[in-house]
C-alpha atoms as a PDB file:
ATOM      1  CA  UNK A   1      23.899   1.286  -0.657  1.00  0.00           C
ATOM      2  CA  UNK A   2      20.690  -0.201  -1.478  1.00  0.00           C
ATOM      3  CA  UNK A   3      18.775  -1.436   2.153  1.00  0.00           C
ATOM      4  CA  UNK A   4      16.034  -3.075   2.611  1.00  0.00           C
ATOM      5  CA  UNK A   5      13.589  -3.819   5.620  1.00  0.00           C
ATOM      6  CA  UNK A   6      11.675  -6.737   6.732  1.00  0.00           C
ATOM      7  CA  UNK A   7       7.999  -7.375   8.785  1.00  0.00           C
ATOM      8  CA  UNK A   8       6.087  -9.558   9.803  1.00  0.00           C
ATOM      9  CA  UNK A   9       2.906 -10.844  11.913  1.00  0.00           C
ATOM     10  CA  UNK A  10       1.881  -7.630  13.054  1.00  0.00           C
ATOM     11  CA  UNK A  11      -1.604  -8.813  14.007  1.00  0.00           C
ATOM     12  CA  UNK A  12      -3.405  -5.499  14.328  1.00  0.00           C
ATOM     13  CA  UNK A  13      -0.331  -4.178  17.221  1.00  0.00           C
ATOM     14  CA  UNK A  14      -0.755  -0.420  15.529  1.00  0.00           C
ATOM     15  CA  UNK A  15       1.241   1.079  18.581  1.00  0.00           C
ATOM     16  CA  UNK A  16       4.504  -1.715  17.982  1.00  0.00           C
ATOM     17  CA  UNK A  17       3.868  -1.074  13.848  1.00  0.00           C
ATOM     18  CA  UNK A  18       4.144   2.694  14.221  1.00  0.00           C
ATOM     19  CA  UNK A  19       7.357   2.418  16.357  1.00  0.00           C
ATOM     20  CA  UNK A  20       9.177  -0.004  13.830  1.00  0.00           C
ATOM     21  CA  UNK A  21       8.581   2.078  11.058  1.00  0.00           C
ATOM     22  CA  UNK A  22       9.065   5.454  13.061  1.00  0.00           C
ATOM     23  CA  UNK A  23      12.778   3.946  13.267  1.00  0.00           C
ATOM     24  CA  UNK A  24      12.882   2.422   9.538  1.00  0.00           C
ATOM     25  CA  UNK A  25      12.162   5.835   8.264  1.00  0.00           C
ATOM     26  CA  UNK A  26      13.527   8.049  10.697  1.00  0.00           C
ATOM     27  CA  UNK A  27      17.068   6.591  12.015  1.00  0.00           C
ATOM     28  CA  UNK A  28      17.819   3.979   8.592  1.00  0.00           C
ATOM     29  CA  UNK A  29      18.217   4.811   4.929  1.00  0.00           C
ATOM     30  CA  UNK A  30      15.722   1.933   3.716  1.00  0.00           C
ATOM     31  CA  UNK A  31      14.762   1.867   0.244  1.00  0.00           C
ATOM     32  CA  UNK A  32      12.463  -1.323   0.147  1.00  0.00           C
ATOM     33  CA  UNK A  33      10.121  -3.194   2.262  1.00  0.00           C
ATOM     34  CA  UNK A  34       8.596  -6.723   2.812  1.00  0.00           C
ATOM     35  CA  UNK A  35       5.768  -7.699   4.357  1.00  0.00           C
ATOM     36  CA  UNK A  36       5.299 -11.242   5.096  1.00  0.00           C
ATOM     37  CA  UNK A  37       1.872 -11.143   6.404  1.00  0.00           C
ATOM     38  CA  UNK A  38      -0.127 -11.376   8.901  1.00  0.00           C
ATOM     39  CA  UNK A  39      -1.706  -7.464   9.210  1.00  0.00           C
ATOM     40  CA  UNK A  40      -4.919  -9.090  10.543  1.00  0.00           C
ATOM     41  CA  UNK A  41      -6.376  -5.700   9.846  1.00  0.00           C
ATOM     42  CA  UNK A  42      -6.851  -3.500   7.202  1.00  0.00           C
ATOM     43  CA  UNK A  43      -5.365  -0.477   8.759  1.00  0.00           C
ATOM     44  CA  UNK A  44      -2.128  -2.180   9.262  1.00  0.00           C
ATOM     45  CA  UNK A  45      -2.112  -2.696   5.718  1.00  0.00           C
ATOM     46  CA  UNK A  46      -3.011   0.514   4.653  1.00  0.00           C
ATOM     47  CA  UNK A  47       0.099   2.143   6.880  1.00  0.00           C
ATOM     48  CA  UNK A  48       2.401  -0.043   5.185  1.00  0.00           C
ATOM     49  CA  UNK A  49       1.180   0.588   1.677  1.00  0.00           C
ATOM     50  CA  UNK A  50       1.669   4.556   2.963  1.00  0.00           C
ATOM     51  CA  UNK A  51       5.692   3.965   2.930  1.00  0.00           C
ATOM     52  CA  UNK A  52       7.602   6.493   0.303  1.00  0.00           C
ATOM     53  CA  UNK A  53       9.614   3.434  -1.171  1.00  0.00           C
ATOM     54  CA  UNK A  54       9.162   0.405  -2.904  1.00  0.00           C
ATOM     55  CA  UNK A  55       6.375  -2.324  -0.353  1.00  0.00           C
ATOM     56  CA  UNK A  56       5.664  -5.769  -1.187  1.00  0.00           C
ATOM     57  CA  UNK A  57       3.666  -7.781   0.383  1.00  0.00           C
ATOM     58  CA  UNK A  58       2.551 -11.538   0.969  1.00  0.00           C
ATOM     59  CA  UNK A  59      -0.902 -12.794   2.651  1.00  0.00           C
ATOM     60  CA  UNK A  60      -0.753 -14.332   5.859  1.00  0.00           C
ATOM     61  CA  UNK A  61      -3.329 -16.565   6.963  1.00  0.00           C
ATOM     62  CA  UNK A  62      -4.799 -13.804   9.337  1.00  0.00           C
ATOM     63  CA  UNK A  63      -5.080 -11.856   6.670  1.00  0.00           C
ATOM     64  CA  UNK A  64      -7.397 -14.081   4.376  1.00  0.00           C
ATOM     65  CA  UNK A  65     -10.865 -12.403   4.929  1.00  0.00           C
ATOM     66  CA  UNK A  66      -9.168  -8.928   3.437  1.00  0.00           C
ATOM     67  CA  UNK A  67      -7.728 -10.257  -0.043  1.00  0.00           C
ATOM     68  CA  UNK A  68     -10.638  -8.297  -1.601  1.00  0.00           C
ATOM     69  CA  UNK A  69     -10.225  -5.164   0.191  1.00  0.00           C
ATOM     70  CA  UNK A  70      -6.252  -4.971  -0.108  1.00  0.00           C
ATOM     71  CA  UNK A  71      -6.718  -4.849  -4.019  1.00  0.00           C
ATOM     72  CA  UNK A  72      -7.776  -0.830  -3.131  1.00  0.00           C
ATOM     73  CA  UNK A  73      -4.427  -0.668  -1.805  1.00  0.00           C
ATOM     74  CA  UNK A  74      -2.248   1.872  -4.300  1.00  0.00           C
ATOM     75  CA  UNK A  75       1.411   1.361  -3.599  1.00  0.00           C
ATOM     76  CA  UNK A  76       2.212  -1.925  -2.145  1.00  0.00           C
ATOM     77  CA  UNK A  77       2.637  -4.943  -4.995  1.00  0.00           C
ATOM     78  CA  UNK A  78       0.412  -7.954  -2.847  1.00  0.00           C
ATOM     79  CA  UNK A  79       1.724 -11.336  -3.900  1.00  0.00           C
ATOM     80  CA  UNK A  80      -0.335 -14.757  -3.698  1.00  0.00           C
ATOM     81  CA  UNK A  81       0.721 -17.221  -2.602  1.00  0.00           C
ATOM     82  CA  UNK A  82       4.775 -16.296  -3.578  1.00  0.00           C
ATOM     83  CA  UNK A  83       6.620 -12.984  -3.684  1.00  0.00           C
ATOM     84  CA  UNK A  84       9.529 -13.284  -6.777  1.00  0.00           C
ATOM     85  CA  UNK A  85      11.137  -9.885  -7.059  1.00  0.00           C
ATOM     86  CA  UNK A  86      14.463  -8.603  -8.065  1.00  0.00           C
ATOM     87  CA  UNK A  87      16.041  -5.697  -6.427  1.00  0.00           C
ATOM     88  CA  UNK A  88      19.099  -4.142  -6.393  1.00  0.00           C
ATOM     89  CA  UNK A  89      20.501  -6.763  -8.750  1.00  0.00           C
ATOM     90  CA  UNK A  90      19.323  -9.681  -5.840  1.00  0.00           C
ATOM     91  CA  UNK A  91      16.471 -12.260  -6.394  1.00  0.00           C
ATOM     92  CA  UNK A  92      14.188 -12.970  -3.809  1.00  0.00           C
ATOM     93  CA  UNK A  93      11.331 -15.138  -2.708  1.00  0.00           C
ATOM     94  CA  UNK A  94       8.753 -14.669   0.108  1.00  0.00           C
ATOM     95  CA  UNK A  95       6.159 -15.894   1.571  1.00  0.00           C
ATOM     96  CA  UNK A  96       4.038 -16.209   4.703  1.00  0.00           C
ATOM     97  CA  UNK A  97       4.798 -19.581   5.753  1.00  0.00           C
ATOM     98  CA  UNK A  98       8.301 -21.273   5.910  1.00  0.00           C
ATOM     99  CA  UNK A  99       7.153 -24.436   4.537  1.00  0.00           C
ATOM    100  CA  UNK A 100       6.116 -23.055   0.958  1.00  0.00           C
ATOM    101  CA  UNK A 101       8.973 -20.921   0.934  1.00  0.00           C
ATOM    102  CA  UNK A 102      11.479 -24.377   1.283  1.00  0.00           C
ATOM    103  CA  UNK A 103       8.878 -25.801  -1.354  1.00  0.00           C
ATOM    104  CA  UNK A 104       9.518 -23.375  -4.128  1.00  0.00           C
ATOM    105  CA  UNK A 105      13.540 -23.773  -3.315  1.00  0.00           C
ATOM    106  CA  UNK A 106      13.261 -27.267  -3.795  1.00  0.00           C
ATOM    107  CA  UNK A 107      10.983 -26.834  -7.222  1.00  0.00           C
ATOM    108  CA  UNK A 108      12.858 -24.345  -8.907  1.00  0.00           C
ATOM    109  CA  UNK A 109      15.642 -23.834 -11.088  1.00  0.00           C
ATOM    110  CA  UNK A 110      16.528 -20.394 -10.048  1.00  0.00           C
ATOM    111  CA  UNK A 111      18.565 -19.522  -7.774  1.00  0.00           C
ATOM    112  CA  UNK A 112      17.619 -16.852  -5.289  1.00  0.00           C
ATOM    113  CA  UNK A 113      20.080 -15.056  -2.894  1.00  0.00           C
ATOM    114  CA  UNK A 114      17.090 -14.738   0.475  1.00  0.00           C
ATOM    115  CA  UNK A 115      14.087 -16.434   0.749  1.00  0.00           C
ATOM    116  CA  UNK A 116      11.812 -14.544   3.874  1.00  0.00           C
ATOM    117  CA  UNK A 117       9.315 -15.907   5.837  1.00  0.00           C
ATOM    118  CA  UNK A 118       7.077 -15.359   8.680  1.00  0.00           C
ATOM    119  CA  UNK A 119       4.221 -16.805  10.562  1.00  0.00           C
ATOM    120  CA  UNK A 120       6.549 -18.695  13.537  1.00  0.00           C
ATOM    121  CA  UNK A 121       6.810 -15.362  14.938  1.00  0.00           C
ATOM    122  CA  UNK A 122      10.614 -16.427  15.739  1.00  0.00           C
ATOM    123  CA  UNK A 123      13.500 -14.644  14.320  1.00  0.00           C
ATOM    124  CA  UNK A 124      15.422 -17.221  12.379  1.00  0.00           C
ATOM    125  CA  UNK A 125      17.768 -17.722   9.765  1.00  0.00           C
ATOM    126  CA  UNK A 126      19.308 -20.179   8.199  1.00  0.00           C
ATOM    127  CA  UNK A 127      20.545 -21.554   4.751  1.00  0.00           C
ATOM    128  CA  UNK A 128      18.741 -24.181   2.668  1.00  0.00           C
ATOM    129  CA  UNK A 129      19.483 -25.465  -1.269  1.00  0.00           C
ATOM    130  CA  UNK A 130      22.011 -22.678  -0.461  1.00  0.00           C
ATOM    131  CA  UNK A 131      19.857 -19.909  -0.307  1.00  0.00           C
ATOM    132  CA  UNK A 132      19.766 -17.844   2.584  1.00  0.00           C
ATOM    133  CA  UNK A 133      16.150 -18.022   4.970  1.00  0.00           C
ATOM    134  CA  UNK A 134      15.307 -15.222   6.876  1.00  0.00           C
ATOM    135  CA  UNK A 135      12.422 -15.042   9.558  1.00  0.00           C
ATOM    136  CA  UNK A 136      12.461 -11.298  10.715  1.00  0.00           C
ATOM    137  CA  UNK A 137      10.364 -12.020  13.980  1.00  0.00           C
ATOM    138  CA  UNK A 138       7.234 -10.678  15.052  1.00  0.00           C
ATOM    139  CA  UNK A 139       6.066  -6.614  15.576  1.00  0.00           C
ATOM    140  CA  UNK A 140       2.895  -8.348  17.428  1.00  0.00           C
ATOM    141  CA  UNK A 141       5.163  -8.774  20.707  1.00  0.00           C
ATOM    142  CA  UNK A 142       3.304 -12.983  20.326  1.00  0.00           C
ATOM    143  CA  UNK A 143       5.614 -15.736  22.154  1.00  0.00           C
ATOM    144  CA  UNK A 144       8.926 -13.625  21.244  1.00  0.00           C
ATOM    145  CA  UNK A 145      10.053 -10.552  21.801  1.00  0.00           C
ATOM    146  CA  UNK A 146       9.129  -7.906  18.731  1.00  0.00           C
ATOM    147  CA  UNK A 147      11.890  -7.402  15.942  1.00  0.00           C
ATOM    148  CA  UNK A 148      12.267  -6.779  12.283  1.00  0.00           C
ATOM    149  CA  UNK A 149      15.423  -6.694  10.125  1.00  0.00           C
ATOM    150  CA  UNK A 150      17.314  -4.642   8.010  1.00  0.00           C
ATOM    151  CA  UNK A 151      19.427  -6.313   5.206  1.00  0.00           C
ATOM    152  CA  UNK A 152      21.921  -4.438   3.317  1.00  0.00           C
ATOM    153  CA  UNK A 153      21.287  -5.590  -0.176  1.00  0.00           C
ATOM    154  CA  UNK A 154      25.261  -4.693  -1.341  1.00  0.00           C
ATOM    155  CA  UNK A 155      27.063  -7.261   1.234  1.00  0.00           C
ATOM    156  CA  UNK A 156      23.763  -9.279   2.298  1.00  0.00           C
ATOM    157  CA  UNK A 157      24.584  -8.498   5.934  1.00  0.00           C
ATOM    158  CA  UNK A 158      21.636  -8.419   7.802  1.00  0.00           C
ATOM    159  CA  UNK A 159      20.972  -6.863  11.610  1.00  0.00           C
ATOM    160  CA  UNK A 160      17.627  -7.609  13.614  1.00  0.00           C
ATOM    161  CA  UNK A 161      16.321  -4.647  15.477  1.00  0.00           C
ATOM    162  CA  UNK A 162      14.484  -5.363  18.798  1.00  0.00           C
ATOM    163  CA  UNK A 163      11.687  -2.943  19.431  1.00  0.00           C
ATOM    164  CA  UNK A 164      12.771  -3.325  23.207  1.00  0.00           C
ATOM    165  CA  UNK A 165      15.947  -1.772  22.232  1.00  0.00           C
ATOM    166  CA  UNK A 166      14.988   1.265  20.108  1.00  0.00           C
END
C-alpha cells in the first residue's frame, strides 16, 4: 500500500509543522510527500526536505524571495511553476495556486488521476476535466482550522487529518 501525504501554507508555524509530521511519520505508513507551498521560511523548508521518503515541492508566493536558497536543499525535487510526477503507477499535478492547476487540466492532453493545490488555506476537493482536485488545508492555523491529508495511492481514498484532533 503505497500512501502518500499532503501540506500546505505552513507560513513559518514550526510548532503546527513539527506536530503534522510527528503524526505522518510516527502513527501513518507514508511513503511520499507534497508540498504545495507556502514555507515562508527557510527552516520550514529545510524540515521538510529532512523527511526519509520521497518530498516534492511547489513555490508558493510566500516563498518567492527563497528560490535561490532552496536550490541547497538535497532531498526534496522543487518544481516551478508545475509539479508532474508519477508515483505508484498514478500521475499527478501540483501547484501552489488552484487557478494554474485548472489551467494545465484544461491545456493538456494527459490525463492525471489528482491535481493538489494550496494557497486558499481551505480544505477542498472536488473534480474538474475529471480529474480529482485536492486542497489539503492549511498547517498555519490562517482563517481555517489546520489539516493535511493522507491519500492512499492503491484506492485513491483520501482522509484529512485535523491537527485539533491528533
Amino acid at each position: 500500500m503505497k500512501k502518500l501525504a499532503v501540506i500546505s501554507d505552513i507560513h513559518d508555524n514550526l510548532a503546527n509543522l513539527d506536530k503534522a509530521l510527528q503524526y505522518i511519520l510516527k502513527k501513518t505508513e507514508v511513503n511520499y510527500l507534497i508540498f504545495t507551498g507556502d514555507g515562508q521560511s527557510f527552516e520550514v523548508w529545510q524540515k521538510i526536505d529532512q523527511l526519509p521518503f520521497p518530498t516534492f515541492g511547489a513555490i508558493g508566493n510566500a516563498d518567492v524571495t527563497l528560490v535561490d536558497r532552496l536550490k541547497d536543499l538535497k532531498n526534496i525535487k522543487i518544481f516551478d511553476p508545475l509539479g508532474k510526477i508519477e508515483i505508484a503507477n498514478r500521475k499527478i499535478i501540483f501547484n501552489h495556486y488552484p487557478d494554474i492547476v485548472k489551467q494545465a487540466l484544461n491545456s493538456t492532453e494527459k490525463k492525471y488521476d489528482l491535481a493538489l493545490h494550496g494557497h486558499t488555506h481551505q480544505p477542498w476537493e472536488e473534480y474538474y476535466q475529471g480529474t480529482r482536485i485536492l486542497n489539503p488545508g492549511n498547517i498555519a492555523n490562517l482563517l481555517y482550522s489546520p489539516s493535511f491529508a493522507l491519500i492512499d495511492l492503491d484506492d485513491m481514498k483520501s482522509k484529512l487529518i485535523f491537527l485539533n484532533e491528533i
